[in-house]
C-alpha atoms as a PDB file:
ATOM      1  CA  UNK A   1     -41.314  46.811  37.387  1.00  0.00           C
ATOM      2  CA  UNK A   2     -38.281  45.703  35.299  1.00  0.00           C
ATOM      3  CA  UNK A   3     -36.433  44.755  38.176  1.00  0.00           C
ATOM      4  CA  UNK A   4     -39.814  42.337  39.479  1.00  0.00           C
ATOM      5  CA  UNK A   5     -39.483  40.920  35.620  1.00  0.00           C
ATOM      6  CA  UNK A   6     -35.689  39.952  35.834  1.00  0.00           C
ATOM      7  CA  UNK A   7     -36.024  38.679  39.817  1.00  0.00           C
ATOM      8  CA  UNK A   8     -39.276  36.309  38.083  1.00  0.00           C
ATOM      9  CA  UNK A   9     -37.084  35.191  35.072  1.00  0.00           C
ATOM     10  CA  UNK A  10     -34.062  34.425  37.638  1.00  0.00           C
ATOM     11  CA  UNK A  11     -36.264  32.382  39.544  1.00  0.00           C
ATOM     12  CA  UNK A  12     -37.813  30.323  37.064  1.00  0.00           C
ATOM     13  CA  UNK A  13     -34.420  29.442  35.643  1.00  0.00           C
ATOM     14  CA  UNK A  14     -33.276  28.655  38.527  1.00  0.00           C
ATOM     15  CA  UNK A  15     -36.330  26.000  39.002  1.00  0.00           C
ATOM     16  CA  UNK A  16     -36.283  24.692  35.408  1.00  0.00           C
ATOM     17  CA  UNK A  17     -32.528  23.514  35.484  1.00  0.00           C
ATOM     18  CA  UNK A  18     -31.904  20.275  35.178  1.00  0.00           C
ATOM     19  CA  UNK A  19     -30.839  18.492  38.254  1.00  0.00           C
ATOM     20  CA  UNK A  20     -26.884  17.436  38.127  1.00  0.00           C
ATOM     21  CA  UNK A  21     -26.455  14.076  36.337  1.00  0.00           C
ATOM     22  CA  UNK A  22     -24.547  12.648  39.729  1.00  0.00           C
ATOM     23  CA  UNK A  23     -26.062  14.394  42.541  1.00  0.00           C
ATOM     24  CA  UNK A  24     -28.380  11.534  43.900  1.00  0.00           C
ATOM     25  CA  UNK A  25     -25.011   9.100  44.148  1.00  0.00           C
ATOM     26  CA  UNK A  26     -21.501   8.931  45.386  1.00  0.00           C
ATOM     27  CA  UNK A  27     -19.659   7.534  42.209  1.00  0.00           C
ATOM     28  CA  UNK A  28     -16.293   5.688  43.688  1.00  0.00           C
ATOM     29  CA  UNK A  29     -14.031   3.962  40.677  1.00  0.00           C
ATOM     30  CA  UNK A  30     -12.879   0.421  41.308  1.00  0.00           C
ATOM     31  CA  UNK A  31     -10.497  -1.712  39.862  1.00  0.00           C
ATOM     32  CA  UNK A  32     -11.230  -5.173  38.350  1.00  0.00           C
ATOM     33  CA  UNK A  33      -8.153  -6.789  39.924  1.00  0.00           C
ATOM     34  CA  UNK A  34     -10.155  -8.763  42.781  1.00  0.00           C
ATOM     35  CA  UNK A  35      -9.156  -6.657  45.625  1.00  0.00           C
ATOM     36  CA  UNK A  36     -11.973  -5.548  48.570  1.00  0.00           C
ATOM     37  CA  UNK A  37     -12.805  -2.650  48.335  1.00  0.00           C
ATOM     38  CA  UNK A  38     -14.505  -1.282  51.922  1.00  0.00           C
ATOM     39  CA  UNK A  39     -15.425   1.748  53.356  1.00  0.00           C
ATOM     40  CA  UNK A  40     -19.201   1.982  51.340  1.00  0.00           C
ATOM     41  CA  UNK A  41     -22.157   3.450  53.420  1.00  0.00           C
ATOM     42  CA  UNK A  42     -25.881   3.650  51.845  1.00  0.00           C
ATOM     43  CA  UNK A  43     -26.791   5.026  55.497  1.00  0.00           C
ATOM     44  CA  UNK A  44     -26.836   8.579  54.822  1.00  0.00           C
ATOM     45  CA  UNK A  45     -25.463   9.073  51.192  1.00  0.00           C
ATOM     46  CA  UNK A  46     -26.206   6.549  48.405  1.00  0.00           C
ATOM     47  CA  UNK A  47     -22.717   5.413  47.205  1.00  0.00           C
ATOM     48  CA  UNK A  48     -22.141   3.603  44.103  1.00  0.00           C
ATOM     49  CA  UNK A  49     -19.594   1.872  43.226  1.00  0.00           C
ATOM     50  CA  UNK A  50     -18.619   1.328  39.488  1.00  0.00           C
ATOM     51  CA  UNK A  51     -15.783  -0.036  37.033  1.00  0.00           C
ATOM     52  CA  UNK A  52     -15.131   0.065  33.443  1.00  0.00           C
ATOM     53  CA  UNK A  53     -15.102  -3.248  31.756  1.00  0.00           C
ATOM     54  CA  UNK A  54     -13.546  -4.187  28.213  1.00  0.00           C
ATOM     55  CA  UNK A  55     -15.985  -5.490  25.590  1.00  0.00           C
ATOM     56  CA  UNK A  56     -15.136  -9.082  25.368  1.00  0.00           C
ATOM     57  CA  UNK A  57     -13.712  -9.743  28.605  1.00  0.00           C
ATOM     58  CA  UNK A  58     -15.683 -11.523  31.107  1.00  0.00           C
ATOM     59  CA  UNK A  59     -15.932  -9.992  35.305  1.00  0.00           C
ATOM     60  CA  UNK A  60     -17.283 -11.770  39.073  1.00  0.00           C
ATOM     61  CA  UNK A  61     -18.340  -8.566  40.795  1.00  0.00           C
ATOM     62  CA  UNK A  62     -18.770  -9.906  45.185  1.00  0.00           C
ATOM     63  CA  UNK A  63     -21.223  -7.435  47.256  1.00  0.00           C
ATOM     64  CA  UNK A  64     -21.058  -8.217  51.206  1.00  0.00           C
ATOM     65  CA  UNK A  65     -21.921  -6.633  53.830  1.00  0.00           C
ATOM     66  CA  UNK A  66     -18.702  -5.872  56.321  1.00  0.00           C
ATOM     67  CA  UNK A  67     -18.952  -8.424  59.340  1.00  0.00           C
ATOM     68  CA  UNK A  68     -20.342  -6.075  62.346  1.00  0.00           C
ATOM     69  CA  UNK A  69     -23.641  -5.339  60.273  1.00  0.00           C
ATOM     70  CA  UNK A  70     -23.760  -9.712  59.118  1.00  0.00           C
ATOM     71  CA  UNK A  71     -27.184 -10.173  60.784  1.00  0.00           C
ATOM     72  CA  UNK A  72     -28.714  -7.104  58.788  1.00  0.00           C
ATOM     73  CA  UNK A  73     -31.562  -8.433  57.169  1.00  0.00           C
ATOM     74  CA  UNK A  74     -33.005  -7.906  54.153  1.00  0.00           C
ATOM     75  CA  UNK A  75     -29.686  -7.350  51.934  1.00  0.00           C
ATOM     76  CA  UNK A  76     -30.571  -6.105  48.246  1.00  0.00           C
ATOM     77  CA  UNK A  77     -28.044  -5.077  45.737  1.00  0.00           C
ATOM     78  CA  UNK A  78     -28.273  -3.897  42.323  1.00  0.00           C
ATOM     79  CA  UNK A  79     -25.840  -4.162  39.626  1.00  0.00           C
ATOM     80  CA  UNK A  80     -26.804  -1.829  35.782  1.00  0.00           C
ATOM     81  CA  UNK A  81     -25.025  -0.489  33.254  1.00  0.00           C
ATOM     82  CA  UNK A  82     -27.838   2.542  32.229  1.00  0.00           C
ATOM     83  CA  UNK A  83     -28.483   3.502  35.467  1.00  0.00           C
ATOM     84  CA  UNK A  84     -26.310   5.651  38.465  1.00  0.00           C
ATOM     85  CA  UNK A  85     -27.526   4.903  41.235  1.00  0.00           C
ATOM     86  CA  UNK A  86     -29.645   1.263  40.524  1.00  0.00           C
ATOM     87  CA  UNK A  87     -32.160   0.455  42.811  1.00  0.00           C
ATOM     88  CA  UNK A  88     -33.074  -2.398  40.042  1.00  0.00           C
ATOM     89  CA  UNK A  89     -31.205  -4.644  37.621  1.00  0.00           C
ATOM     90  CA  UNK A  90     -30.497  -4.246  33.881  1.00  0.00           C
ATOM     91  CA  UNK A  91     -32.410  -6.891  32.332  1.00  0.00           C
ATOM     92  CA  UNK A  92     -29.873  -9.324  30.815  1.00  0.00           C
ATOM     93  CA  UNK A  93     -26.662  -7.493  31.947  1.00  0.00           C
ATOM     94  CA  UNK A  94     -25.842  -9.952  34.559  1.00  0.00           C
ATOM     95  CA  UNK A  95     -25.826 -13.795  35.939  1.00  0.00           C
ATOM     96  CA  UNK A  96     -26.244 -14.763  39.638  1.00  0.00           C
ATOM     97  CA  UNK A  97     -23.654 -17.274  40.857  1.00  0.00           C
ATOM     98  CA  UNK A  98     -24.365 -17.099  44.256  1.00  0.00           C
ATOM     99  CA  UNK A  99     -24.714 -21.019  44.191  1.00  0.00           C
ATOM    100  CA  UNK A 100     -22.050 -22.051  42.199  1.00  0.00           C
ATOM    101  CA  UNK A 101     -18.388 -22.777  43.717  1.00  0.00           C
ATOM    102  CA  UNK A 102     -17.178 -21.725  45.731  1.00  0.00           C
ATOM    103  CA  UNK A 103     -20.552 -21.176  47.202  1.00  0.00           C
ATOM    104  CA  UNK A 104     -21.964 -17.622  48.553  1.00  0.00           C
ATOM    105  CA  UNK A 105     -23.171 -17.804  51.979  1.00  0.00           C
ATOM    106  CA  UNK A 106     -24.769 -14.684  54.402  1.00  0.00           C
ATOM    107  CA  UNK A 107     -25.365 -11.444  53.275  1.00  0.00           C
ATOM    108  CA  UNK A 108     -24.199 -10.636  49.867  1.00  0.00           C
ATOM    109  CA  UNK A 109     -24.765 -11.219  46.184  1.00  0.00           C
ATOM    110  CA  UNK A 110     -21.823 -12.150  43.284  1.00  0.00           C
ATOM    111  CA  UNK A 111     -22.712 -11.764  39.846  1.00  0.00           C
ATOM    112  CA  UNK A 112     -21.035 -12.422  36.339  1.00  0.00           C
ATOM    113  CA  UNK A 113     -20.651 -10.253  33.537  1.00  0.00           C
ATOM    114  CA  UNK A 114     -19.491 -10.809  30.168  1.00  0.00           C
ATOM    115  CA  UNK A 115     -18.991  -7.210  28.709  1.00  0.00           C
ATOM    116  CA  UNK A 116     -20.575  -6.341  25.540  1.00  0.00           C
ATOM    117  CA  UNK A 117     -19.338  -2.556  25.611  1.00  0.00           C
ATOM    118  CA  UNK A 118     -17.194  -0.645  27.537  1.00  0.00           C
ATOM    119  CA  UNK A 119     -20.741   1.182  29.318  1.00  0.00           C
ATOM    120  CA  UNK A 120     -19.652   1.696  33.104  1.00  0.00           C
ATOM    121  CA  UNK A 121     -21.068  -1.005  35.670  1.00  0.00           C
ATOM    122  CA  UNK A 122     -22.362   0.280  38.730  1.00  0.00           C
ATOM    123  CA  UNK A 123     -22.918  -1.400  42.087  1.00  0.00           C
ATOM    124  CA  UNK A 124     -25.623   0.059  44.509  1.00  0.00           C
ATOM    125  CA  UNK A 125     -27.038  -1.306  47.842  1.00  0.00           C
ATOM    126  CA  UNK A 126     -29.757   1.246  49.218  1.00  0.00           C
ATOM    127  CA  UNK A 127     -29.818   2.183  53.356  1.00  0.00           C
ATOM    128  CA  UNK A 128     -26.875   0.013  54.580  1.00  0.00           C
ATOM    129  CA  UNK A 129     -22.801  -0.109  54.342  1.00  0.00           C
ATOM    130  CA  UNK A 130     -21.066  -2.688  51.577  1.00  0.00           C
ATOM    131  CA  UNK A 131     -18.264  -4.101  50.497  1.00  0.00           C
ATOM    132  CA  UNK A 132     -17.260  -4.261  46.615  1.00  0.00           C
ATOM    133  CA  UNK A 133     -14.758  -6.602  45.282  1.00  0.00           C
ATOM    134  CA  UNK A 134     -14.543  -7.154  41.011  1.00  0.00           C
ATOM    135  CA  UNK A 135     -12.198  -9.388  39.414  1.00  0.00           C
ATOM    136  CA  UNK A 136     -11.562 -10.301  35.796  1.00  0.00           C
ATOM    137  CA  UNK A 137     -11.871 -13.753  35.439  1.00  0.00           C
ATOM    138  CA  UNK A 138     -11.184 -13.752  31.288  1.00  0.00           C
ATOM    139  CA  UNK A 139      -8.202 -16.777  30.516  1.00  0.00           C
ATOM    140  CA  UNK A 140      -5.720 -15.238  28.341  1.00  0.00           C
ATOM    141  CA  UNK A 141      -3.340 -17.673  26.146  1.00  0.00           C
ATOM    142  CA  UNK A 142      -0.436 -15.439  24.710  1.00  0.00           C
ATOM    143  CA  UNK A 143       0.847 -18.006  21.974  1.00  0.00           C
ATOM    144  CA  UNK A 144      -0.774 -20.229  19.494  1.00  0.00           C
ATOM    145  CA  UNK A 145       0.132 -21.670  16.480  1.00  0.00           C
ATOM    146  CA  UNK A 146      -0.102 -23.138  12.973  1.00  0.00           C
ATOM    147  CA  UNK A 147       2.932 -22.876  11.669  1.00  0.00           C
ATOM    148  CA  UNK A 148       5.103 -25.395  10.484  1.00  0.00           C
ATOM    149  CA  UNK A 149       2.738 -28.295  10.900  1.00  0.00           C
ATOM    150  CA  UNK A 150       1.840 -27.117  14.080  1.00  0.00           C
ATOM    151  CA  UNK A 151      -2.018 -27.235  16.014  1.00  0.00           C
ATOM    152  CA  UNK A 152      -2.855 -25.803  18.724  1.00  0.00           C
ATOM    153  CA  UNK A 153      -5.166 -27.107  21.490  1.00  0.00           C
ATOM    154  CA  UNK A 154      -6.853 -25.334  24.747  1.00  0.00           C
ATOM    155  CA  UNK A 155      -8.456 -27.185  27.619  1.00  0.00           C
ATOM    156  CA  UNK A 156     -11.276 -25.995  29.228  1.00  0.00           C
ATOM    157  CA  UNK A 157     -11.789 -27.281  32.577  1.00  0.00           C
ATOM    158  CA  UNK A 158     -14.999 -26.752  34.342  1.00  0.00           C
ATOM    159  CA  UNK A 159     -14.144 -26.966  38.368  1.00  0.00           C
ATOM    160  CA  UNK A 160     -17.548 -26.572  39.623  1.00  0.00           C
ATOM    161  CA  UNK A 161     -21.050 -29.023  39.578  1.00  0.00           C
ATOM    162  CA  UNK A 162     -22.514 -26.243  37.339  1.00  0.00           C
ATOM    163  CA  UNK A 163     -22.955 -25.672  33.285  1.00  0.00           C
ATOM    164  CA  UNK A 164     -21.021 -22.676  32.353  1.00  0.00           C
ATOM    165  CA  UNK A 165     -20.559 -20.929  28.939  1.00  0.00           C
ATOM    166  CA  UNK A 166     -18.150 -18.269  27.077  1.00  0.00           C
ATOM    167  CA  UNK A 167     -16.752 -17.460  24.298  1.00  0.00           C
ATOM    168  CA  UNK A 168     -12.886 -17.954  23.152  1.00  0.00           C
ATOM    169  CA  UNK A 169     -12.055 -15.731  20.714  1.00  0.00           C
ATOM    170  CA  UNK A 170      -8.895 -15.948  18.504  1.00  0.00           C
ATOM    171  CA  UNK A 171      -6.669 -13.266  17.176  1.00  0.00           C
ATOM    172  CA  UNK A 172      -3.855 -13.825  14.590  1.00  0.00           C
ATOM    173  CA  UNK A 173      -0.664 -11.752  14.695  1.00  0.00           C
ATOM    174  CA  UNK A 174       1.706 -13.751  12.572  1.00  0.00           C
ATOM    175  CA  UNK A 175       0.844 -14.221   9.009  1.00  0.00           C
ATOM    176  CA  UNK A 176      -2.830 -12.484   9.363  1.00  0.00           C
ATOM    177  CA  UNK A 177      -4.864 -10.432  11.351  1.00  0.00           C
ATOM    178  CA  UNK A 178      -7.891 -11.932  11.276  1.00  0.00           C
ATOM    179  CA  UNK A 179      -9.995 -12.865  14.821  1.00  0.00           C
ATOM    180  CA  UNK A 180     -12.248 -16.244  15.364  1.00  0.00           C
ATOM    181  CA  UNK A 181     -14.470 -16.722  17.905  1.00  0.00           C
ATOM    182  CA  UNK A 182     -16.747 -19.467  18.975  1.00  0.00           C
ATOM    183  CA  UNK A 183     -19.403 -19.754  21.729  1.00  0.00           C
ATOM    184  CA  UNK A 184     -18.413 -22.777  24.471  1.00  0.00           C
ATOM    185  CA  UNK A 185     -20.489 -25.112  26.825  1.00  0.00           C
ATOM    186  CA  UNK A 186     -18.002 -26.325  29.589  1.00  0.00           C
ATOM    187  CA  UNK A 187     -20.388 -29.207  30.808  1.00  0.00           C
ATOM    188  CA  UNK A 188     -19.871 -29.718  34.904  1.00  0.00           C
ATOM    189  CA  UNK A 189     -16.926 -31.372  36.377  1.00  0.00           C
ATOM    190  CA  UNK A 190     -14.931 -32.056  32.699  1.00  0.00           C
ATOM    191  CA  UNK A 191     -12.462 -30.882  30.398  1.00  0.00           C
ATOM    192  CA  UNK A 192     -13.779 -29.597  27.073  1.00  0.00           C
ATOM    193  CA  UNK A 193     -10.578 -29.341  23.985  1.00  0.00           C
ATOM    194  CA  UNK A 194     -10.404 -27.122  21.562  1.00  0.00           C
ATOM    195  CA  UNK A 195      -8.114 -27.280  18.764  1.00  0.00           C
ATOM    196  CA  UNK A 196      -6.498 -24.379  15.619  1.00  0.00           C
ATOM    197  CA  UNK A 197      -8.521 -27.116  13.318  1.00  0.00           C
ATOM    198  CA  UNK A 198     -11.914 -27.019  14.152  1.00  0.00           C
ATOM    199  CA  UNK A 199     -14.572 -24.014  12.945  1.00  0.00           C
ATOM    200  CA  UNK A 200     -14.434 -20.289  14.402  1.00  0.00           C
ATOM    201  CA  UNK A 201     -17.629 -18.400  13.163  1.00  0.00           C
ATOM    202  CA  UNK A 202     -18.053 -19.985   9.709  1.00  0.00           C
ATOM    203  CA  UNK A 203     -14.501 -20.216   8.967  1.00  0.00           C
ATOM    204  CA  UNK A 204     -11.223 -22.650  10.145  1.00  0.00           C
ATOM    205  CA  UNK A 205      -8.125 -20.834  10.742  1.00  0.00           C
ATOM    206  CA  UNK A 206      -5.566 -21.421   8.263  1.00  0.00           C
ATOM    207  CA  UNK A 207      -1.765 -22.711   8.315  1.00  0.00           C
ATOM    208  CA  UNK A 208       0.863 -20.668   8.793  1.00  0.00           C
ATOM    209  CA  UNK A 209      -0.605 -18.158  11.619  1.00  0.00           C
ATOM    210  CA  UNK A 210      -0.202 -17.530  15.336  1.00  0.00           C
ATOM    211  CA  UNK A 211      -1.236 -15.258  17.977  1.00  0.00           C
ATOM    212  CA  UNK A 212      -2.474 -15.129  20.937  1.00  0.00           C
ATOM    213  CA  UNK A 213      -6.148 -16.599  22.210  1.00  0.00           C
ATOM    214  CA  UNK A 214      -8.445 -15.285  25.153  1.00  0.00           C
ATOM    215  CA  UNK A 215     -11.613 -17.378  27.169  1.00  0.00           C
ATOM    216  CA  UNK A 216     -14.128 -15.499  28.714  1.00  0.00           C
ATOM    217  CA  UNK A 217     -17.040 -17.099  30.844  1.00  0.00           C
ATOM    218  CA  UNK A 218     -19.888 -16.363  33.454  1.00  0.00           C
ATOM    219  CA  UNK A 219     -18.854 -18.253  36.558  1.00  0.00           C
ATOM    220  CA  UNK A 220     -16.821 -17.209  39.622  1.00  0.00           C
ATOM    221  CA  UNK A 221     -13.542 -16.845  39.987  1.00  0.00           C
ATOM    222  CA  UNK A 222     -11.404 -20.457  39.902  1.00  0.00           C
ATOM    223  CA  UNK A 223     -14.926 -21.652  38.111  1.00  0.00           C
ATOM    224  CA  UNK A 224     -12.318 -22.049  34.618  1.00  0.00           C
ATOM    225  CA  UNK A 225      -9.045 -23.872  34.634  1.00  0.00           C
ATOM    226  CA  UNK A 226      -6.809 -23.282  31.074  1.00  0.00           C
ATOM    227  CA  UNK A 227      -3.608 -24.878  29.545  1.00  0.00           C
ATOM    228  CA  UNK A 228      -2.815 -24.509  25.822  1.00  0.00           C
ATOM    229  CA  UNK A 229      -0.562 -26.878  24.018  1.00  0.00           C
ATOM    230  CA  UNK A 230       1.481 -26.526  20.371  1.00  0.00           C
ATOM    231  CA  UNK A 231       1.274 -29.687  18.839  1.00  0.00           C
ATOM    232  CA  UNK A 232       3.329 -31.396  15.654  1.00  0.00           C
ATOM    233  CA  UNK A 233       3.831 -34.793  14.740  1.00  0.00           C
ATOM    234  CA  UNK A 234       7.153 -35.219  16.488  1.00  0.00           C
ATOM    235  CA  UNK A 235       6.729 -31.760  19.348  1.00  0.00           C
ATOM    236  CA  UNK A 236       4.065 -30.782  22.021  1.00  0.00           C
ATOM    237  CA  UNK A 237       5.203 -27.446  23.558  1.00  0.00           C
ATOM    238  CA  UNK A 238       3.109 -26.138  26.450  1.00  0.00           C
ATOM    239  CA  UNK A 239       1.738 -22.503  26.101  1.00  0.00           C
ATOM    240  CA  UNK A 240       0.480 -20.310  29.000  1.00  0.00           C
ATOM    241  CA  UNK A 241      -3.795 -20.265  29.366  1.00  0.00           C
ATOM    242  CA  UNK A 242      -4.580 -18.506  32.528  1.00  0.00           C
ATOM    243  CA  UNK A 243      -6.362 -15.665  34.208  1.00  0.00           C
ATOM    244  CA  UNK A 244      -4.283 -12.444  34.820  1.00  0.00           C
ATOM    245  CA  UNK A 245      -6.489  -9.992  36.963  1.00  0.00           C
ATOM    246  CA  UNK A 246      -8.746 -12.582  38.950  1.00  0.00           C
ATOM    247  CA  UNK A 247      -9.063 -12.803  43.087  1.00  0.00           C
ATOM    248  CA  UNK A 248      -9.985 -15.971  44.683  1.00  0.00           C
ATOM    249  CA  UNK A 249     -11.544 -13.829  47.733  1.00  0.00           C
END
């Protein structure tokens, strides 16, 4: 009788535990550095594919299907940050830019994210094999400056026909360490300047500091084009404004 009560007890544990946190997905790690990454079958075994993002910094993540499976119709992919193996997308988390330049055409999906945590991003398409390619497309400027009479000033060039917005934020590491940031419209087709003298959330930053100055956005990769000048009344001295860790593929 007391062995019948354990063999019951056994067996209802064994039915209440909770199911493993991963075991409906494959979880494989990407980096954000714009390679492809291939090899991703839904066939058999939902894969996901996932990378960690930096709060602040803004990503293009490219889902195709590889060429011998091109006529494969329909093609759904799912992009969330709460869920491991999405079959839907996080409200909010991400932009489509399918139809911004360069243009998406066939089978696939490209999103942008600009990260608000550091929450994993997963990539899912259901029933069918994938390819995954993420690049950072954040602009990073690695000297500013207000010293000694100095401005600086950032240009902002919009490449595509589209509206695109970001944020630049500002970090001092000479004389301060305070960080400004201001929300950007980059209108289609133009150049939109920023200068050291204009507001950053409620405040202007003052003389005598420097740092360094990064752009993030939610188009495509190439969408943002950055230079930086240091400008006095008798100097202009050019200053780096690109992206680091972003694939034109």
């Amino acid at each position: 009788m007391r062995r019948a009560s354990f063999l019951a007890w056994a067996i209802l544990a064994v039915l209440l535990r909770p199911a493993p946190a991963n075991a409906q997905c494959a979880n494989i790690p990407l980096l954000a550095d714009g390679r492809i990454n291939t090899g991703f079958d839904s066939t058999t075994t939902n894969m996901s594919a996932f990378f960690t993002p930096t709060t602040g910094r803004s990503y293009s993540i490219e889902v195709t299907l590889p060429i011998t499976t091109a006529g494969t119709v329909p093609f759904f992919g799912f992009i969330s940050n709460t869920t491991n193996c999405p079959t839907a997308n996080t409200a909010g988390l991400a932009s489509v830019t399918g139809h911004i330049e360069p243009k998406f055409a066939g089978n696939g999906t490209r999103w942008s994210v600009i990260a608000v945590n550091s929450t994993a991003i997963r990539v899912h398409v259901p029933t069918q094999p994938f390819m995954v390619s993420v690049s950072e497309t954040t602009l990073y400027n690695p000297s500013w400056s207000t010293v000694g009479g100095y401005f600086t000033q950032w240009g902002l060039q919009n490449t595509t026909s589209f509206t695109l917005n970001g944020t630049i934020t500002v970090r001092e590491s000479y004389g301060g360490s305070a960080t400004y940031t201001r929300a950007v419209t980059l209108p289609p087709n133009v150049t939109t300047f920023l200068t050291t003298s204009e507001q950053f959330t409620g405040a202007t930053i003052p003389a005598g500091r420097g740092g360094s100055a990064m752009f993030a956005h939610d188009g495509p990769p190439g969408a943002v084009l950055g230079d930086a000048y240091l400008i006095s009344a008798s100097q202009i001295v050019p200053s780096l404004f690109r992206t680091m860790r972003e694939s034109l593929h």
